[in-house]
Protein backbone atom coordinates (compact mmCIF):
# COMPACT_ATOMS: atom_id res chain seq x y z
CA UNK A 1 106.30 204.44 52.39
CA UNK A 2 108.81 202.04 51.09
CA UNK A 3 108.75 198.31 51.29
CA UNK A 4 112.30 197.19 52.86
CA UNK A 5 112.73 193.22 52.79
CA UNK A 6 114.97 192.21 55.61
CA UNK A 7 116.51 189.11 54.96
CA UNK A 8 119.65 186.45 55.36
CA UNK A 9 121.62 187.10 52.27
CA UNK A 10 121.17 183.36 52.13
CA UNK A 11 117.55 183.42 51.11
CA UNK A 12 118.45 185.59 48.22
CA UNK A 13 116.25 183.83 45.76
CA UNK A 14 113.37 183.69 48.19
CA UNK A 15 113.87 187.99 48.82
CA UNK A 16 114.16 187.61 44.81
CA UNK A 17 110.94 186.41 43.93
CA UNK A 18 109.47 188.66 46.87
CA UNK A 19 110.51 191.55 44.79
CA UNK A 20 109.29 190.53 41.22
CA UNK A 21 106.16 189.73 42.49
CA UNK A 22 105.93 193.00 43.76
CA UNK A 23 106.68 194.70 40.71
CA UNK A 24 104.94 192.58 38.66
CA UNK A 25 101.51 193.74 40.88
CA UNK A 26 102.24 197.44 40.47
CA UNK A 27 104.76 198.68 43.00
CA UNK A 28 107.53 200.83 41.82
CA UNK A 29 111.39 199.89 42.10
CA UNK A 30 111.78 202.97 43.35
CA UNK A 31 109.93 201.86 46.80
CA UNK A 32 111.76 199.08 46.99
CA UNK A 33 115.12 197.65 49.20
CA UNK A 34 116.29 194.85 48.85
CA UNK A 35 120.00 194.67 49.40
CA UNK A 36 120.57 191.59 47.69
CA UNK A 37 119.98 193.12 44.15
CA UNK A 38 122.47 196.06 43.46
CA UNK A 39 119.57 197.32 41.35
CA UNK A 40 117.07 198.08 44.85
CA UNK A 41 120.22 198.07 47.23
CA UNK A 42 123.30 200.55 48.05
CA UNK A 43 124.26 203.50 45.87
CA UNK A 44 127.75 203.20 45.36
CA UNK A 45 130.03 205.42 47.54
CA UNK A 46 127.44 204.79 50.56
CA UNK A 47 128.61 203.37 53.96
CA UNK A 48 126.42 200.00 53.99
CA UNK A 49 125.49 200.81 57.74
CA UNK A 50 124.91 204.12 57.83
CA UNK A 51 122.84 204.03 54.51
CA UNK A 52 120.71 200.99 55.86
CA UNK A 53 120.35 202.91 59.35
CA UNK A 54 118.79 206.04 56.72
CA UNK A 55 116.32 203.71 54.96
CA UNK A 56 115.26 202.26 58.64
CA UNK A 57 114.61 205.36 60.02
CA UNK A 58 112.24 206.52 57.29
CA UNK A 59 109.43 204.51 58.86
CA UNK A 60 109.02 201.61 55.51
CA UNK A 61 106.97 198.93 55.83
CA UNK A 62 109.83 195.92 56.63
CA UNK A 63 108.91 192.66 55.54
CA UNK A 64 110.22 190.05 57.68
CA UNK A 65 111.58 187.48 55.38
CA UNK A 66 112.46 184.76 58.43
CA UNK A 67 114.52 181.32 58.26
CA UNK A 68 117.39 179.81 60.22
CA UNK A 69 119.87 181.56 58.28
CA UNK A 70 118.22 184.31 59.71
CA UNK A 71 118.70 183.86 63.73
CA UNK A 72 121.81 182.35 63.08
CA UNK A 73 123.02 186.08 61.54
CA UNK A 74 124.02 188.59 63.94
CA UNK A 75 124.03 191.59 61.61
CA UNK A 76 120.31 190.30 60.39
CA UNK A 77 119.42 190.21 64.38
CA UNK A 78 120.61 193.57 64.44
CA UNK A 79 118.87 194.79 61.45
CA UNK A 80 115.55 193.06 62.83
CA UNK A 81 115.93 195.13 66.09
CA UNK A 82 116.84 198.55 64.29
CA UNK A 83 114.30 198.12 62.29
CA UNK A 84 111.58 196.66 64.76
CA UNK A 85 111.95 199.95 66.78
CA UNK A 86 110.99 202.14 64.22
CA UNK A 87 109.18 200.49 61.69
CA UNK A 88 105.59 201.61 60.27
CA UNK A 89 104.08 198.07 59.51
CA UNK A 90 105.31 194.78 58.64
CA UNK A 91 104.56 191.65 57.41
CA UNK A 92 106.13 188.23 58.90
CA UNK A 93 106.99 185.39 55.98
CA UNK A 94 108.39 182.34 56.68
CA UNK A 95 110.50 180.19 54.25
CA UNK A 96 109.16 176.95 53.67
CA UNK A 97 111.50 175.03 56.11
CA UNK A 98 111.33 177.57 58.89
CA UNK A 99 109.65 176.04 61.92
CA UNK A 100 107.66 179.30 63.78
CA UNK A 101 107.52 177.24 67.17
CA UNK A 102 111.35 177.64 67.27
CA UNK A 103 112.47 179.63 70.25
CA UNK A 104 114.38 181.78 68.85
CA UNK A 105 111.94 182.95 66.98
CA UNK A 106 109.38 182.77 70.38
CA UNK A 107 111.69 184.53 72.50
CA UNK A 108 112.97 187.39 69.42
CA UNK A 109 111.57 190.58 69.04
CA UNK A 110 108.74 190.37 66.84
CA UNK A 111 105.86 189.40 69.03
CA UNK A 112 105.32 185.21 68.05
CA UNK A 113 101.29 185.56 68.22
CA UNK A 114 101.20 187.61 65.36
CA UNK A 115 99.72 185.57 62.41
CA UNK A 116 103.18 185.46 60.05
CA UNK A 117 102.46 182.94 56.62
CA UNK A 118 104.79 180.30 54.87
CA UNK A 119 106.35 182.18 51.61
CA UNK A 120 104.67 179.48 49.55
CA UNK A 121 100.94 179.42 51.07
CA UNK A 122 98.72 180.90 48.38
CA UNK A 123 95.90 181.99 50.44
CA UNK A 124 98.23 184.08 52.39
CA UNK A 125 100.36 185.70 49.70
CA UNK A 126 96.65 186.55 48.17
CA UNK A 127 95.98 188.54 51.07
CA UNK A 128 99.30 189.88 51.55
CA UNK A 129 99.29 191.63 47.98
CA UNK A 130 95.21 193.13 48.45
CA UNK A 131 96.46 194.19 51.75
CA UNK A 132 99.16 196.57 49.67
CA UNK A 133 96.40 198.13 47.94
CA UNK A 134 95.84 200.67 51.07
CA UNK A 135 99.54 202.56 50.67
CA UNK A 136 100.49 201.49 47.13
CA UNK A 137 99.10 201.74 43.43
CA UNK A 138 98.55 197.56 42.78
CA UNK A 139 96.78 196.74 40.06
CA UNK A 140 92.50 196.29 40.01
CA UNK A 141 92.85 193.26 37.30
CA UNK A 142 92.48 190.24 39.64
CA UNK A 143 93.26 188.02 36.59
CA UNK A 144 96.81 189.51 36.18
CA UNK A 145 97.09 189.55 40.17
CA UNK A 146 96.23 185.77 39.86
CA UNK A 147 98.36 185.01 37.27
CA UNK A 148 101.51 186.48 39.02
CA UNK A 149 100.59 185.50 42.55
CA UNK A 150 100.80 181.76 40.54
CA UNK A 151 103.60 182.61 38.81
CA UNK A 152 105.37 183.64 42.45
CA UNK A 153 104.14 180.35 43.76
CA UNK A 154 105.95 178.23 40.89
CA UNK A 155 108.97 179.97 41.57
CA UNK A 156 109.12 179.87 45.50
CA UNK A 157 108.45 176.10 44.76
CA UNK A 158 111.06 175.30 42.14
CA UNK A 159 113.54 177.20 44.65
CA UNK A 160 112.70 175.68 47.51
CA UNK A 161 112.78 172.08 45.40
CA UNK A 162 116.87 172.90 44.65
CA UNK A 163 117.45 173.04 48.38
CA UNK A 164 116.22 169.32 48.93
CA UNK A 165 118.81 166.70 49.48
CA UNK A 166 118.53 164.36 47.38
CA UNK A 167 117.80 160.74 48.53
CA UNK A 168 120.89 158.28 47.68
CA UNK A 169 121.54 154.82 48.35
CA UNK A 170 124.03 153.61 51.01
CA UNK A 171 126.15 150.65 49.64
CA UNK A 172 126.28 149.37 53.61
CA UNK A 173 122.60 148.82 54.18
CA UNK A 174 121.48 149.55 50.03
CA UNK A 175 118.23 151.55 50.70
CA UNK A 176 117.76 154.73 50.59
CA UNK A 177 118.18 157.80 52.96
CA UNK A 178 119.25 161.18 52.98
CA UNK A 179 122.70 162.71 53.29
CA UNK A 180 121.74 164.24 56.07
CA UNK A 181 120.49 160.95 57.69
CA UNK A 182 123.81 159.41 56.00
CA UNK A 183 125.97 162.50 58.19
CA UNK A 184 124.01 161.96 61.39
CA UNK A 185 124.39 158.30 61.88
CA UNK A 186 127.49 158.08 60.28
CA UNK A 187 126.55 155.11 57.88
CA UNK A 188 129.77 155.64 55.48
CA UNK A 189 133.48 155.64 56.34
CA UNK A 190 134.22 158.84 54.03
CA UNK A 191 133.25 162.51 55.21
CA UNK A 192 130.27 163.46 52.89
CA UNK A 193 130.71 166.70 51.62
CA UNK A 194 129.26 169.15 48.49
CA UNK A 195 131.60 169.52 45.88
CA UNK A 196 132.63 173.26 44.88
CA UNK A 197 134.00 171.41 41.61
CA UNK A 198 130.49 170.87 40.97
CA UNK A 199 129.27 174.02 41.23
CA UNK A 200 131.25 175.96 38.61
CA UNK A 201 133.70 175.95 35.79
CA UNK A 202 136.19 178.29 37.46
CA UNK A 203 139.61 177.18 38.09
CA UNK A 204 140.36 179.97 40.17
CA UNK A 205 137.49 179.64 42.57
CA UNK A 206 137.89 175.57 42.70
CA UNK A 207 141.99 176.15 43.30
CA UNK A 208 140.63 179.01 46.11
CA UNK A 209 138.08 176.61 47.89
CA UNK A 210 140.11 173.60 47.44
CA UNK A 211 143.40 175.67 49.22
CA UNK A 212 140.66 176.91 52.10
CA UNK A 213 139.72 173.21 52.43
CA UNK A 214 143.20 171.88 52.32
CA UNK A 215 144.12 174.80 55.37
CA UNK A 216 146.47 176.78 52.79
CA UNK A 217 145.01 180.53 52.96
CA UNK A 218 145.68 183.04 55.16
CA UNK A 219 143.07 183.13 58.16
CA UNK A 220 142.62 187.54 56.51
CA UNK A 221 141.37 185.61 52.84
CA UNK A 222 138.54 183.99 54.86
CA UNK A 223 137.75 186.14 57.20
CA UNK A 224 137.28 188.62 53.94
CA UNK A 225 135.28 185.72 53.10
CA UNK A 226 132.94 185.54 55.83
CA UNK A 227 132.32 189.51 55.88
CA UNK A 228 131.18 189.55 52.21
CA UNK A 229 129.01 186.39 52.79
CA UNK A 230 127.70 187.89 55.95
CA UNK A 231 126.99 191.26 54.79
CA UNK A 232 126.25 190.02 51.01
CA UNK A 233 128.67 193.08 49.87
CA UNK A 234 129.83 191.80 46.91
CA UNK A 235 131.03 195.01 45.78
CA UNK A 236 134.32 196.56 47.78
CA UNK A 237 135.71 199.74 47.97
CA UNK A 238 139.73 200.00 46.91
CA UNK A 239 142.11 202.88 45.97
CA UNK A 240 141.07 205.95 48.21
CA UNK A 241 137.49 204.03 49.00
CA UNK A 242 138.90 201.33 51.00
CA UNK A 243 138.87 203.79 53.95
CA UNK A 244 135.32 203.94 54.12
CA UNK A 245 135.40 200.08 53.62
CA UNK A 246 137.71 199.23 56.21
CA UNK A 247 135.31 201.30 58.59
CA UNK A 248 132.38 199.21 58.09
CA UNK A 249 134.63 195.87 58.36
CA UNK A 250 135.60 197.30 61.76
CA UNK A 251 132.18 197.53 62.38
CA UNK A 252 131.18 194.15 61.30
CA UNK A 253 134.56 192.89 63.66
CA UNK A 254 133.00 194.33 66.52
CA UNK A 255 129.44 192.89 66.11
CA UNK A 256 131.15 189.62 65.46
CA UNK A 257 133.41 189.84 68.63
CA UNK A 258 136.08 189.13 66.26
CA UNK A 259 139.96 190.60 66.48
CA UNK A 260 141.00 193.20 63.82
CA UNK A 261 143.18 190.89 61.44
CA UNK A 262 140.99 191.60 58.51
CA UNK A 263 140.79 195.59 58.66
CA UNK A 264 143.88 196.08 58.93
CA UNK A 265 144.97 193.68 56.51
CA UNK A 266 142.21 194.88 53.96
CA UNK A 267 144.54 196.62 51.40
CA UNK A 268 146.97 193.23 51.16
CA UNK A 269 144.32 190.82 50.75
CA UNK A 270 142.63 192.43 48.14
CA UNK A 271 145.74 192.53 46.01
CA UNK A 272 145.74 188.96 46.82
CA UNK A 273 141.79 188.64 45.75
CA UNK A 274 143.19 190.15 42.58
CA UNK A 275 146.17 188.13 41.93
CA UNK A 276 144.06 185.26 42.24
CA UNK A 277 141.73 186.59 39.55
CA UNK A 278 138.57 186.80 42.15
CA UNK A 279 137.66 190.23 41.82
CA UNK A 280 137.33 192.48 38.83
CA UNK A 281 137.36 196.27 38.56
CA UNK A 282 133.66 197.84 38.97
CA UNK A 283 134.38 201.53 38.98
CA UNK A 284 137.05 203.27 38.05
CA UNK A 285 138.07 207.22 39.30
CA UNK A 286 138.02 210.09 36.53
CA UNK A 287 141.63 209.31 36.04
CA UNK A 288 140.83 205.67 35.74
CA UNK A 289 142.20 204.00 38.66
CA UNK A 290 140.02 201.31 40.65
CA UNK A 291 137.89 202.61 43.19
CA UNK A 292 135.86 199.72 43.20
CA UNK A 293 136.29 195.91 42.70
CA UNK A 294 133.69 192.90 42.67
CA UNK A 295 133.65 189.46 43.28
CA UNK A 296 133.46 187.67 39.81
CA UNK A 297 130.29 185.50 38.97
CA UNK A 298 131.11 182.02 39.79
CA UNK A 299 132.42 183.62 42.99
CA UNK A 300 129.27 185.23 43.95
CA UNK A 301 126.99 182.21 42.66
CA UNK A 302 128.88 179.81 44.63
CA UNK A 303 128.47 182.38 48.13
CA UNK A 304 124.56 182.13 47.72
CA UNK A 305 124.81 178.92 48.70
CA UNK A 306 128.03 177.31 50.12
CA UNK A 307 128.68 173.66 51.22
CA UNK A 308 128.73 172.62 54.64
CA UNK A 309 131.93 171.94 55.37
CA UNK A 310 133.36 175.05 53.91
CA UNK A 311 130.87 177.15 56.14
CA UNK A 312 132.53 174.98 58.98
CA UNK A 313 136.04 176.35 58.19
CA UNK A 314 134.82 180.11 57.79
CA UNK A 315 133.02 179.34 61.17
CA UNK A 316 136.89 177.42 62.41
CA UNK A 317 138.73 180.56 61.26
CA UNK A 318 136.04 182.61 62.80
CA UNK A 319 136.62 181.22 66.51
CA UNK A 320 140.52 181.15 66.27
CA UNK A 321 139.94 184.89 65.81
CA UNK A 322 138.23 186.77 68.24
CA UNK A 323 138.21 189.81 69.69
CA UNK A 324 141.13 190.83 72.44
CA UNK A 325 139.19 192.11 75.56
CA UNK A 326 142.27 193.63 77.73
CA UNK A 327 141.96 193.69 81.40
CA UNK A 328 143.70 196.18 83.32
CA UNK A 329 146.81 195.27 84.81
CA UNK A 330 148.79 196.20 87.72
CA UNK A 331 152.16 197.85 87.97
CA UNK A 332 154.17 195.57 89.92
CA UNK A 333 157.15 197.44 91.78
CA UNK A 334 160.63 196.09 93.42
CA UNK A 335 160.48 193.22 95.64
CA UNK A 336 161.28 195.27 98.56
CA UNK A 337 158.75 198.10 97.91
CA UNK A 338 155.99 195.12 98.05
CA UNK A 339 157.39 194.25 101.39
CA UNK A 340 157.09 197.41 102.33
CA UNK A 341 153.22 197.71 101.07
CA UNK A 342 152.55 194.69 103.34
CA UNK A 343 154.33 196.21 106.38
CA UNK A 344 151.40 198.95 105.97
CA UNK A 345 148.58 196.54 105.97
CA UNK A 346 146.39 196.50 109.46
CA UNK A 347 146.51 192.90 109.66
């Protein structure tokens, strides 16, 4: 039975130090999936969906790794009700600023009485790991289990610590508050926002992010975007394998209700990706042409955790594209054959 972690790709970190601890206690990678580490996620050459639909139906035991990010991802929603169907066992964990009274989470599949535990509570994570014991070979040392059940704990802290604003003083009343208290009340004249400049040393992805903030890319760049930050497929298919990638982006387009502007658009804005020095060759055919590109580092780093308001222009760009529902229409004839259609009408 294989452990599959189903998580936001925006708790990363979190599904991270979910899966060292449980190598570190005895499981092997190979019983792992985790799709947020190419090393315990999708072969290459695999359709994302169909592959993850494969791993679901093989009964694992599905660890629920739950936050906001979570219900606010429909392809996560999704993968919680595939999986919820025809799952073995599971285990519910929180992250640490997940509220379980929420109602999403009350009125979502999982049932909300079950007892689920906070990623950092101690006492539960101890119980979680002897409760592995029954399917899995974990190791009978309880002073290694201790040591890396603390270990897990110090990480899952220092994690959770980096995604704490800050407090900062406000020159108009000089104490201090949040930036989050600062955005809410709207204490300072200039928008607040996180700094991409900041976050790396790459020109290319500050000139990308500052164009996307300055309304200068094509809506197909961010929708491309959105779909690797949704899906957290950082590696994409070119050359003869952007067919299969194209499929899954229609895919994604539906479940999004959004139009088809990206998929088929998908071969131009990857040259563009590459122009702009974002992607570099992964895999290459026998007769070395790219079959594969990825996102470069920076890149990738910076879509773990993006700033606010450039998540509200993916979400803008999002909305001014969505899906075309056609209606059927009627077939209007000559103004006298109308006429003559109401001259047959009993009344």
């Amino acid at each position: 039975m294989k452990i599959f972690i189903s998580h936001s790709s925006k708790n990363s970190k979190f599904g991270q130090a979910i899966v060292d601890l449980l190598l570190s206690v005895g499981v092997s990678s190979n019983q792992i999936i985790f799709t947020s580490n190419d090393a315990f996620g999708i072969p290459n050459g695999k359709n994302i969906f169909n592959w993850l639909k494969e791993r679901i139906t093989e009964k694992p035991h599905v660890i629920y790794l739950l936050s906001p990010e979570y219900y606010s991802s429909i392809a996560c929603l999704n993968e919680m009700g595939a999986a919820w169907i025809i799952e073995n066992q599971h285990t519910i964990i929180f992250t640490p600023q997940f509220n379980s009274s929420s109602p999403e989470f009350q009125n979502g599949a999982l049932d909300p009485r079950e007892m689920g535990f906070k990623i950092n509570n101690v006492d539960r994570i101890t119980e979680f790991v002897e409760s592995l014991k029954q399917y899995y070979s974990i190791s009978t040392n309880p002073v290694l289990i201790n040591q890396k059940i603390r270990k897990f704990i110090e990480d899952v802290n220092n994690i959770e610590s980096q995604n704490i604003i800050k407090p900062i003083t406000n020159r108009s009343r000089d104490v201090n508050i949040s930036d989050k208290e600062i955005l809410e009340s709207k204490l300072i004249e200039e928008p607040l926002k996180k700094s991409v400049e900041l976050k790396t040393e790459s020109n290319q992805v500050n000139k990308f992010f500052k164009d996307l903030q300055e309304d200068k890319l094509k809506d197909e760049e961010i929708l491309l975007l959105h779909y690797v930050n949704d899906t957290a497929r950082y590696k994409l298919g070119v050359g003869w394998k952007s067919t299969g990638e194209i499929e899954n982006i229609k895919v994604w387009e539906d479940v999004n209700s959004l139009n088809s502007k990206l998929s088929t658009s998908y071969d131009d804005i990857m040259r563009r990706y590459d122009f702009k020095k974002l992607t570099e060759v992964s895999e290459f055919t026998s007769s070395g042409n790219p079959r594969e590109v990825i996102l470069i580092p920076d890149l990738r780093e910076l879509l773990l955790d993006l700033p606010t308001d450039i998540l509200s222009q993916i979400k803008k760009v999002a909305d001014r594209n969505p899906k075309i529902i056609s209606s059927p229409s009627r077939n209007f004839g000559s103004v006298e054959e109308e006429e003559e259609e109401e001259e047959d009408l009993p009344f």
